[in-house]
PDB file of N, CA and C in Angstrom:
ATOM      1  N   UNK A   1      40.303 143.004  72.084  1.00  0.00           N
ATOM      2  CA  UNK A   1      41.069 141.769  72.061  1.00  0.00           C
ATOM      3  C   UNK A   1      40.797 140.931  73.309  1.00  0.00           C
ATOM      4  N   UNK A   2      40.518 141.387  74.554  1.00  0.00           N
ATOM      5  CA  UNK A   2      40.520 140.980  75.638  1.00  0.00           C
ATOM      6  C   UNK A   2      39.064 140.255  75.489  1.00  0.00           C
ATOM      7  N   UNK A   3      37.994 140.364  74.715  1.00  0.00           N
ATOM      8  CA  UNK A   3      36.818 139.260  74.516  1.00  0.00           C
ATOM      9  C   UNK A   3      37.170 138.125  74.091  1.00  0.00           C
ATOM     10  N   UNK A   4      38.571 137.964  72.962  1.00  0.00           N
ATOM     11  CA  UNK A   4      38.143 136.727  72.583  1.00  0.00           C
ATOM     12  C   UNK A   4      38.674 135.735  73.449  1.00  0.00           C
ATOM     13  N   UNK A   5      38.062 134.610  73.348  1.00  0.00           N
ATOM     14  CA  UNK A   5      38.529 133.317  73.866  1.00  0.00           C
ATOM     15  C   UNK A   5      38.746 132.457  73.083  1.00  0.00           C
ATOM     16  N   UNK A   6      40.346 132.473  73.201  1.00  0.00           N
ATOM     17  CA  UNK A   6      41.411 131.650  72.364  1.00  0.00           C
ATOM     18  C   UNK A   6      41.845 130.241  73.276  1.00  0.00           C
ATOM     19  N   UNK A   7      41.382 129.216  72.566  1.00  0.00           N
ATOM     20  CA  UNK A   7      41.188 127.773  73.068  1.00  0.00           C
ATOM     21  C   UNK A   7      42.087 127.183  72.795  1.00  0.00           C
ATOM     22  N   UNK A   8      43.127 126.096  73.463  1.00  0.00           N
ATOM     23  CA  UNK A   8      44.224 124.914  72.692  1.00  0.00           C
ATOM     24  C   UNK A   8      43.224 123.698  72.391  1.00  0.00           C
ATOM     25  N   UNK A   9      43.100 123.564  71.385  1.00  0.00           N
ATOM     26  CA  UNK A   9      42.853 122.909  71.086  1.00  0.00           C
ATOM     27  C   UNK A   9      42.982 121.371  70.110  1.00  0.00           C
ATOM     28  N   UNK A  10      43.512 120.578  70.013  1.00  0.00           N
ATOM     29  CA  UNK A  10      43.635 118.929  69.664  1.00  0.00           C
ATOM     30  C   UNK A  10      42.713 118.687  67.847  1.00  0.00           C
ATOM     31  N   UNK A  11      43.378 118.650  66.697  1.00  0.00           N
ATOM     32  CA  UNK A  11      42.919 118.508  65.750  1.00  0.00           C
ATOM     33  C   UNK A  11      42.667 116.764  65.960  1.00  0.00           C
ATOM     34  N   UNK A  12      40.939 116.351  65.905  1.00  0.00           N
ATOM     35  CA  UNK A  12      41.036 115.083  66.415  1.00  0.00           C
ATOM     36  C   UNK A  12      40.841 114.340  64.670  1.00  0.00           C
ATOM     37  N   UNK A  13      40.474 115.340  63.915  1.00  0.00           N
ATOM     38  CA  UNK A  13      39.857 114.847  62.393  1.00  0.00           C
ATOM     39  C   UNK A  13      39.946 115.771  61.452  1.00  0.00           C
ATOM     40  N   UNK A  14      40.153 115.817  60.132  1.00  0.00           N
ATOM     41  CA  UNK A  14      40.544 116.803  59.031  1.00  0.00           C
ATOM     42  C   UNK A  14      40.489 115.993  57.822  1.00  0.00           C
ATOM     43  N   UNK A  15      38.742 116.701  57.011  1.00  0.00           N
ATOM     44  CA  UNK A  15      38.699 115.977  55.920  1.00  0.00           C
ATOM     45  C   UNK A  15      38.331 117.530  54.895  1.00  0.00           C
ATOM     46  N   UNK A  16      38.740 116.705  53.406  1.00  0.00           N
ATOM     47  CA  UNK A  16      38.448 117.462  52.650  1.00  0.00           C
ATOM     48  C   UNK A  16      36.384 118.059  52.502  1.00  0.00           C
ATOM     49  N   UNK A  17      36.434 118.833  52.041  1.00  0.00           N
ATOM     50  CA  UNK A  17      34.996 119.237  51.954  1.00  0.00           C
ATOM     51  C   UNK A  17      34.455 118.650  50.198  1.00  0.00           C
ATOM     52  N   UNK A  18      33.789 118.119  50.605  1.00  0.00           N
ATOM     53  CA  UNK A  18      33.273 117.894  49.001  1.00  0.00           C
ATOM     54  C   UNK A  18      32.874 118.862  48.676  1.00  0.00           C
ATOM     55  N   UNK A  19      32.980 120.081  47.314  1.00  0.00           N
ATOM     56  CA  UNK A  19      32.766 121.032  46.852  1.00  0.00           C
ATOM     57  C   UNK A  19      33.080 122.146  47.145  1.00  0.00           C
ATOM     58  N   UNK A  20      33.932 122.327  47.908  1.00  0.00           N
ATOM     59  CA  UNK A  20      34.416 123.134  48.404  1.00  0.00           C
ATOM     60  C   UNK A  20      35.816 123.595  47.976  1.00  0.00           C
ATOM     61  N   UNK A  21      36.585 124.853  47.499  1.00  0.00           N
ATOM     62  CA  UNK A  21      37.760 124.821  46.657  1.00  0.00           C
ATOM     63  C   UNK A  21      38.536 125.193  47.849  1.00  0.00           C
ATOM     64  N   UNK A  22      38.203 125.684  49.210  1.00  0.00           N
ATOM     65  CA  UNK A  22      39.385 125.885  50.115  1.00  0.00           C
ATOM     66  C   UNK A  22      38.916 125.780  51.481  1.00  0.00           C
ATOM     67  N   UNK A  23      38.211 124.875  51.596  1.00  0.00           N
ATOM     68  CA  UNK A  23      37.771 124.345  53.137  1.00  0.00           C
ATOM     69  C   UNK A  23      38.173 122.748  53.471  1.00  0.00           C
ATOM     70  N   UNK A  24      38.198 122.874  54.699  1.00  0.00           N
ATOM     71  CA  UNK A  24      38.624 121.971  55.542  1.00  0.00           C
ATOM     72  C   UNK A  24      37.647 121.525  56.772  1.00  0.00           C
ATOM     73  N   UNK A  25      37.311 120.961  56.787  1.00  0.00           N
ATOM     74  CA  UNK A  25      36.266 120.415  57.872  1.00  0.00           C
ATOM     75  C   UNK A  25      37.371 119.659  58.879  1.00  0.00           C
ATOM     76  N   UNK A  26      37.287 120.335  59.814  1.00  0.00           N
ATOM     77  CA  UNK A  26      37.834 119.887  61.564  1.00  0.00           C
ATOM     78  C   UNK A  26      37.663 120.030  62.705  1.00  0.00           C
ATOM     79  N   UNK A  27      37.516 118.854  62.992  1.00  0.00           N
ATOM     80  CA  UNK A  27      37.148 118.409  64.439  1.00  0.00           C
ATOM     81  C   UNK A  27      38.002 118.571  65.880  1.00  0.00           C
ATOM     82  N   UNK A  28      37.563 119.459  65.989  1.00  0.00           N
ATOM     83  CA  UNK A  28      38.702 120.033  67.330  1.00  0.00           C
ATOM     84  C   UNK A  28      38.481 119.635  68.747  1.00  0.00           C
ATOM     85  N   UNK A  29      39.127 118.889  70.002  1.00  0.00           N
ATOM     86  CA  UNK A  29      38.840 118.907  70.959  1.00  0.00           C
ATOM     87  C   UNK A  29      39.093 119.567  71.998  1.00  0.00           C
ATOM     88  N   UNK A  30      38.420 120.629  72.946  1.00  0.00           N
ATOM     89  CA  UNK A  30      38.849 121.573  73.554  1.00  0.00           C
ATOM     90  C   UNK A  30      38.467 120.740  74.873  1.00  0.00           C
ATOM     91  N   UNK A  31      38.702 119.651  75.320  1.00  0.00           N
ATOM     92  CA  UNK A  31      39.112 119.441  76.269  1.00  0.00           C
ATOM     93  C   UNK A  31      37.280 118.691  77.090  1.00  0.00           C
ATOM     94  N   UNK A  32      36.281 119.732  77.323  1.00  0.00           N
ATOM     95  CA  UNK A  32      35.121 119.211  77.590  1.00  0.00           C
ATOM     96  C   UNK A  32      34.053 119.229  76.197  1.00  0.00           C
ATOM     97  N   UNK A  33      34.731 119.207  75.086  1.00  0.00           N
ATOM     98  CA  UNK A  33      33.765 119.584  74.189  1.00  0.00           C
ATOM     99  C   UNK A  33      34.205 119.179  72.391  1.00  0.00           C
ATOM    100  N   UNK A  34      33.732 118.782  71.603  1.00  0.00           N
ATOM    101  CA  UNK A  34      34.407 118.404  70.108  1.00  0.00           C
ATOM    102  C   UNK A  34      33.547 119.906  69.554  1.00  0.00           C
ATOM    103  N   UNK A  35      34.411 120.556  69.122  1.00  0.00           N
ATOM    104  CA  UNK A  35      33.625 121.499  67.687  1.00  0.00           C
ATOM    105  C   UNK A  35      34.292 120.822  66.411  1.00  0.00           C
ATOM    106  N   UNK A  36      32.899 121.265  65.453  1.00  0.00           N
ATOM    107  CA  UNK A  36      32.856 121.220  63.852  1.00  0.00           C
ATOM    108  C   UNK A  36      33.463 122.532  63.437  1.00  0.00           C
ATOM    109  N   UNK A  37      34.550 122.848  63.084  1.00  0.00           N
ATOM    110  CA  UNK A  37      35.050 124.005  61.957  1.00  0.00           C
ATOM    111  C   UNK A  37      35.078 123.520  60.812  1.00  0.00           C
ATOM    112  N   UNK A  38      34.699 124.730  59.988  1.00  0.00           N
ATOM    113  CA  UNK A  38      35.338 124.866  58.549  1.00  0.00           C
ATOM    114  C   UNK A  38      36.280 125.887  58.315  1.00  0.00           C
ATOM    115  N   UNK A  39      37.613 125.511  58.099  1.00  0.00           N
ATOM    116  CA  UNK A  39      38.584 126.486  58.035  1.00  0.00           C
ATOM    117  C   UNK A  39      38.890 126.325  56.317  1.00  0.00           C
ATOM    118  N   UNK A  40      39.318 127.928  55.565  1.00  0.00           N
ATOM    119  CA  UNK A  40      39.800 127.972  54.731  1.00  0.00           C
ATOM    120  C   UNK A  40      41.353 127.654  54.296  1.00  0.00           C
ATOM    121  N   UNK A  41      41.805 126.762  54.729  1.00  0.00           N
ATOM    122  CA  UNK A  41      43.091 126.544  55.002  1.00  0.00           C
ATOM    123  C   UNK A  41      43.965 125.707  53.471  1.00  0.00           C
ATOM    124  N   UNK A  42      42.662 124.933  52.789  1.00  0.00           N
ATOM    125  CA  UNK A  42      42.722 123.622  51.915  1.00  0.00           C
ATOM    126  C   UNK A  42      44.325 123.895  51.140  1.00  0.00           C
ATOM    127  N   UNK A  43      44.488 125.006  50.585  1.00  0.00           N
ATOM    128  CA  UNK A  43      45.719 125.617  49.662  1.00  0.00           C
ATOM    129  C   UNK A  43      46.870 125.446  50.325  1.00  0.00           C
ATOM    130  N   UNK A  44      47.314 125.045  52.083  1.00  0.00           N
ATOM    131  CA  UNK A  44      47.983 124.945  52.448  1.00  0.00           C
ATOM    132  C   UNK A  44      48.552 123.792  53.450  1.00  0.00           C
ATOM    133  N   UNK A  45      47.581 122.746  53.485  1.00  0.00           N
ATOM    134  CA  UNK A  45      47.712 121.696  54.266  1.00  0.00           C
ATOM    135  C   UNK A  45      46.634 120.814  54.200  1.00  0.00           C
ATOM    136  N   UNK A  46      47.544 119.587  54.001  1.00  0.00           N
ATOM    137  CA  UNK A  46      47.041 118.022  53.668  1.00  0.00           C
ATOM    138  C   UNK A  46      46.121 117.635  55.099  1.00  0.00           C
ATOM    139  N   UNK A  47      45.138 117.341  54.851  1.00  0.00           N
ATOM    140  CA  UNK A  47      44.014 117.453  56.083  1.00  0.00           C
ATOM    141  C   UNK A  47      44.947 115.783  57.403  1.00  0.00           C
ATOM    142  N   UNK A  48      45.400 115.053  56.129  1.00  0.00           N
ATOM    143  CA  UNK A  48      45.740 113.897  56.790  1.00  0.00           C
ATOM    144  C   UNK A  48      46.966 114.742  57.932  1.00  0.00           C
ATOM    145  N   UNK A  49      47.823 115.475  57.488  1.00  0.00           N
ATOM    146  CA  UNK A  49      49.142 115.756  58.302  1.00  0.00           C
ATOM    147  C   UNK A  49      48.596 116.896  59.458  1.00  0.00           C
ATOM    148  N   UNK A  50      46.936 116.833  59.569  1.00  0.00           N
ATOM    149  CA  UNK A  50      47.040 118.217  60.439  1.00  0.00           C
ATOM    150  C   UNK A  50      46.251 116.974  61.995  1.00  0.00           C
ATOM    151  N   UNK A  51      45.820 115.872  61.413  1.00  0.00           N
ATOM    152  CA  UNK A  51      45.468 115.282  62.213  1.00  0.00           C
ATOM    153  C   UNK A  51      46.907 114.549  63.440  1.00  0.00           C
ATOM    154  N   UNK A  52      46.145 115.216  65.248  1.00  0.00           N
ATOM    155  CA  UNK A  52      46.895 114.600  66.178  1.00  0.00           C
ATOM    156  C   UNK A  52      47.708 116.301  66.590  1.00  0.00           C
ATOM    157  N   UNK A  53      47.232 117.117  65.679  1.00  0.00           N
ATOM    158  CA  UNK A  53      48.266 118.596  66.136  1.00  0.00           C
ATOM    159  C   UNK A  53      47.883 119.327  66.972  1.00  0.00           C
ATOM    160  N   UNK A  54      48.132 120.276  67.685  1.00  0.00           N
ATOM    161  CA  UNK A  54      47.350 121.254  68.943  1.00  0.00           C
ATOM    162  C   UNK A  54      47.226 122.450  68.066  1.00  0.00           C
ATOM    163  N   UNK A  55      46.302 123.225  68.149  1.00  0.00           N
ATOM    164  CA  UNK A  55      46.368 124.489  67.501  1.00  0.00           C
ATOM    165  C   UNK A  55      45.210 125.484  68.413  1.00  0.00           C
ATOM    166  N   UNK A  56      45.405 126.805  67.843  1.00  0.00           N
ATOM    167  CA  UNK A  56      44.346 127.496  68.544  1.00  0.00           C
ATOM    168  C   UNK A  56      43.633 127.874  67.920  1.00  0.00           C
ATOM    169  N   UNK A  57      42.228 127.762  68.472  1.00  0.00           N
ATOM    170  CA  UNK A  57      41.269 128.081  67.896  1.00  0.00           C
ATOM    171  C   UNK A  57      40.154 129.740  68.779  1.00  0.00           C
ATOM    172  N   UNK A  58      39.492 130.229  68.403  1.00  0.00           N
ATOM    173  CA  UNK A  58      38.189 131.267  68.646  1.00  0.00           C
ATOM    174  C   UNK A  58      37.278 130.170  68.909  1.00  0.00           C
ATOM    175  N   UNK A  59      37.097 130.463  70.267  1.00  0.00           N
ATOM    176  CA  UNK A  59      35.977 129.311  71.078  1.00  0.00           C
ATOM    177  C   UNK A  59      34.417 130.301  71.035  1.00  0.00           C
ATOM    178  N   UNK A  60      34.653 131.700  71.485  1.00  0.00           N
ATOM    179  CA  UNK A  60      33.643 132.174  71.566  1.00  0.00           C
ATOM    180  C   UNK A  60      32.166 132.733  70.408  1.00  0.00           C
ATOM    181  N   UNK A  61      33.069 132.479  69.001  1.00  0.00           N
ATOM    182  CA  UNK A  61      32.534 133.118  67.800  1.00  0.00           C
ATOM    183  C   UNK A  61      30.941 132.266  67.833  1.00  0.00           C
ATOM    184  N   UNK A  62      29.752 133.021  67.746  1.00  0.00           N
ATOM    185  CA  UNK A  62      28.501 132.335  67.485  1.00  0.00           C
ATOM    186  C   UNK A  62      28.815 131.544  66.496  1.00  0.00           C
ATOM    187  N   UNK A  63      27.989 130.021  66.414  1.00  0.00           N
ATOM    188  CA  UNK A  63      27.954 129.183  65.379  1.00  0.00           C
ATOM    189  C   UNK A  63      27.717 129.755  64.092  1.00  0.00           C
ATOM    190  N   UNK A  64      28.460 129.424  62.900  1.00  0.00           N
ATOM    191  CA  UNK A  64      27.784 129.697  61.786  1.00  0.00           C
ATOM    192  C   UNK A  64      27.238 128.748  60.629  1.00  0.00           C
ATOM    193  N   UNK A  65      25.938 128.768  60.060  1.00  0.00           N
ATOM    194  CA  UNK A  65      26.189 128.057  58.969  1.00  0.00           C
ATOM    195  C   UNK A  65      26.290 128.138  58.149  1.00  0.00           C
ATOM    196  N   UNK A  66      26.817 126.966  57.379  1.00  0.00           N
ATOM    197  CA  UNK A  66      27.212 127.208  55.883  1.00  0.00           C
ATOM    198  C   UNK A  66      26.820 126.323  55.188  1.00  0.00           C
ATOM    199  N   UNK A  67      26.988 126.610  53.961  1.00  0.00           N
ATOM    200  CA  UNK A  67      26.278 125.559  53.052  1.00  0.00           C
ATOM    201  C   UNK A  67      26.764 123.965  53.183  1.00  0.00           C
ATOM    202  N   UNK A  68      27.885 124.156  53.611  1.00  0.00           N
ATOM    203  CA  UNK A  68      28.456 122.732  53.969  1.00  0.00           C
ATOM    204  C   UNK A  68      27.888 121.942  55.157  1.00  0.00           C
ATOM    205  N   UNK A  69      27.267 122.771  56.252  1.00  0.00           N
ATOM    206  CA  UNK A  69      27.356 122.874  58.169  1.00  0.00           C
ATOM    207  C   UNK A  69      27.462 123.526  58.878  1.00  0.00           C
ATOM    208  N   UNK A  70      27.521 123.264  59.807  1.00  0.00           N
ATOM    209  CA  UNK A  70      27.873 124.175  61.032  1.00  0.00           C
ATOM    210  C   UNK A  70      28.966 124.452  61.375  1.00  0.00           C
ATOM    211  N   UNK A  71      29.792 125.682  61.052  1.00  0.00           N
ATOM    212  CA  UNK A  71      30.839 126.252  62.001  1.00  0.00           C
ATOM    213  C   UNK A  71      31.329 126.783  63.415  1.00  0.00           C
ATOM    214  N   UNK A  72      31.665 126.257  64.265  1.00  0.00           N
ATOM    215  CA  UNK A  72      31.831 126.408  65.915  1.00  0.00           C
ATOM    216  C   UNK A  72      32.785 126.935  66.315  1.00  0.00           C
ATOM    217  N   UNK A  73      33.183 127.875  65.439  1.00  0.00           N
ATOM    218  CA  UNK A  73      34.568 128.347  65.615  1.00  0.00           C
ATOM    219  C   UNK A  73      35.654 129.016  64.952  1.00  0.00           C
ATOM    220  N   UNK A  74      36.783 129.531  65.077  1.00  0.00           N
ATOM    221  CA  UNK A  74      37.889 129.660  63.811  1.00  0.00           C
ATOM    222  C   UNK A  74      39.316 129.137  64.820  1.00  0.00           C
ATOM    223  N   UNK A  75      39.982 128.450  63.468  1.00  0.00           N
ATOM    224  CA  UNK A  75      41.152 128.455  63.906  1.00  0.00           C
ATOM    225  C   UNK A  75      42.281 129.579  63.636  1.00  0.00           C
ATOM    226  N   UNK A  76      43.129 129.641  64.325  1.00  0.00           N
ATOM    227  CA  UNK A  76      43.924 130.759  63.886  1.00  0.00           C
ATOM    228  C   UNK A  76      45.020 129.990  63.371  1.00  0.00           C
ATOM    229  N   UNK A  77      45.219 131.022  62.249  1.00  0.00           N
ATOM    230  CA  UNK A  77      46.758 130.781  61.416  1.00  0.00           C
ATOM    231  C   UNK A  77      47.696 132.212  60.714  1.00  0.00           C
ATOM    232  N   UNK A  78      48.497 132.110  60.982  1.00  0.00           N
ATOM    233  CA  UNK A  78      48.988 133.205  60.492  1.00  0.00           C
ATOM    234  C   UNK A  78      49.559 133.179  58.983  1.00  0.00           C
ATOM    235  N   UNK A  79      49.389 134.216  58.005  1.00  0.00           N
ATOM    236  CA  UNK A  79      49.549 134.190  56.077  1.00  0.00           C
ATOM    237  C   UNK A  79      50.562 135.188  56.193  1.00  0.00           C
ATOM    238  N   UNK A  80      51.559 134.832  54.801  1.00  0.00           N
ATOM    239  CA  UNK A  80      52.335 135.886  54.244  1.00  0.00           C
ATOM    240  C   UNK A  80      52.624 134.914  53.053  1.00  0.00           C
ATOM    241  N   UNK A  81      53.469 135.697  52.399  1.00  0.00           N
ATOM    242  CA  UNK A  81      54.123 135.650  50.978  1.00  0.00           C
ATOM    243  C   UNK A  81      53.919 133.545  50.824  1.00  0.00           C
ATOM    244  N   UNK A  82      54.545 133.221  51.548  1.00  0.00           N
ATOM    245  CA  UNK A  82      54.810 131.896  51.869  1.00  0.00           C
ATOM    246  C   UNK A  82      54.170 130.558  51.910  1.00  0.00           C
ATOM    247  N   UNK A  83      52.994 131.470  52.322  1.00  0.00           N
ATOM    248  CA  UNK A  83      51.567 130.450  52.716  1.00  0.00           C
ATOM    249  C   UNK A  83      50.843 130.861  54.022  1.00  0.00           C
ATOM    250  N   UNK A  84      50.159 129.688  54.467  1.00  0.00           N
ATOM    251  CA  UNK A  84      49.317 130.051  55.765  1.00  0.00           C
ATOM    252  C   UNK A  84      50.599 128.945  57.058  1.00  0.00           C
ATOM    253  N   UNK A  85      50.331 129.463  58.099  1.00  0.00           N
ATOM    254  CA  UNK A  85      51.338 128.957  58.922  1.00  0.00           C
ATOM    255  C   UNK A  85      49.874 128.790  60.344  1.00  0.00           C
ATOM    256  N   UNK A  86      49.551 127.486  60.854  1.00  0.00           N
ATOM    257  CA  UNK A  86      49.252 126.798  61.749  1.00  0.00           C
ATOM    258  C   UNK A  86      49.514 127.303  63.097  1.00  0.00           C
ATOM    259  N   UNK A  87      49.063 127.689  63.927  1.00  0.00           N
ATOM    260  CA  UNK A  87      49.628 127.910  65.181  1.00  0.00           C
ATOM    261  C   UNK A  87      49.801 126.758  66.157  1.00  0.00           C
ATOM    262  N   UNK A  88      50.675 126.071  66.100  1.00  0.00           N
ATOM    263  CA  UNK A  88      51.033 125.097  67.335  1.00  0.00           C
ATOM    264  C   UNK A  88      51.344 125.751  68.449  1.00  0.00           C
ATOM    265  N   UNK A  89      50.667 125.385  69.369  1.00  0.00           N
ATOM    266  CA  UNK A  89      51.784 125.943  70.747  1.00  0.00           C
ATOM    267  C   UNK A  89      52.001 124.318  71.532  1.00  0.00           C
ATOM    268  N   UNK A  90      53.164 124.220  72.099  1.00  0.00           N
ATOM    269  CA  UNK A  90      54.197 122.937  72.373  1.00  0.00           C
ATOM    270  C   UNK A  90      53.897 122.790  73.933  1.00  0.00           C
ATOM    271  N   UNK A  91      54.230 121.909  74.134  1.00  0.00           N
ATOM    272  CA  UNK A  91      54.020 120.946  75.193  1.00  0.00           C
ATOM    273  C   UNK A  91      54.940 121.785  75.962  1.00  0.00           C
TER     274      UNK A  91
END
């Protein structure tokens, strides 16, 4: 646990993925740097309401690609019965 590097990071953009049944393309700003994620999140949040939020993301994960792009990252969210739940951490 002590490898990863967990980033606050600034949702600066959040669009749907064309073809995609549960991705989210977002643009995160960690402060000296914008990453491209694709998070599987789509089933649980309107890309418009995630834009302007802080969340944390896995800064260190090698890029991946995907058929969509390049992934720079994961965000974390926590799932149960309920849905997926966003990690904000507050001012």
């Amino acid at each position: 646990f002590a490898k990863i590097d967990l980033r606050i990071a600034k949702i600066v953009n959040a669009e749907h993925v064309e073809g995609a049944d549960k991705l989210l393309k977002l643009t995160l700003d960690i402060g000296h740097e914008k990453r491209q994620v694709f998070a599987g999140i789509k089933s649980s949040f309107a890309p418009e309401a995630l834009i302007g939020k802080m969340t944390v993301m896995v800064a260190n994960l090698a890029p991946r690609q995907m058929r969509f792009g390049l992934s720079s990252g994961m965000v974390v969210v926590a799932g149960g019965k309920g849905g997926l739940w966003l990690l904000e951490p507050q001012d």
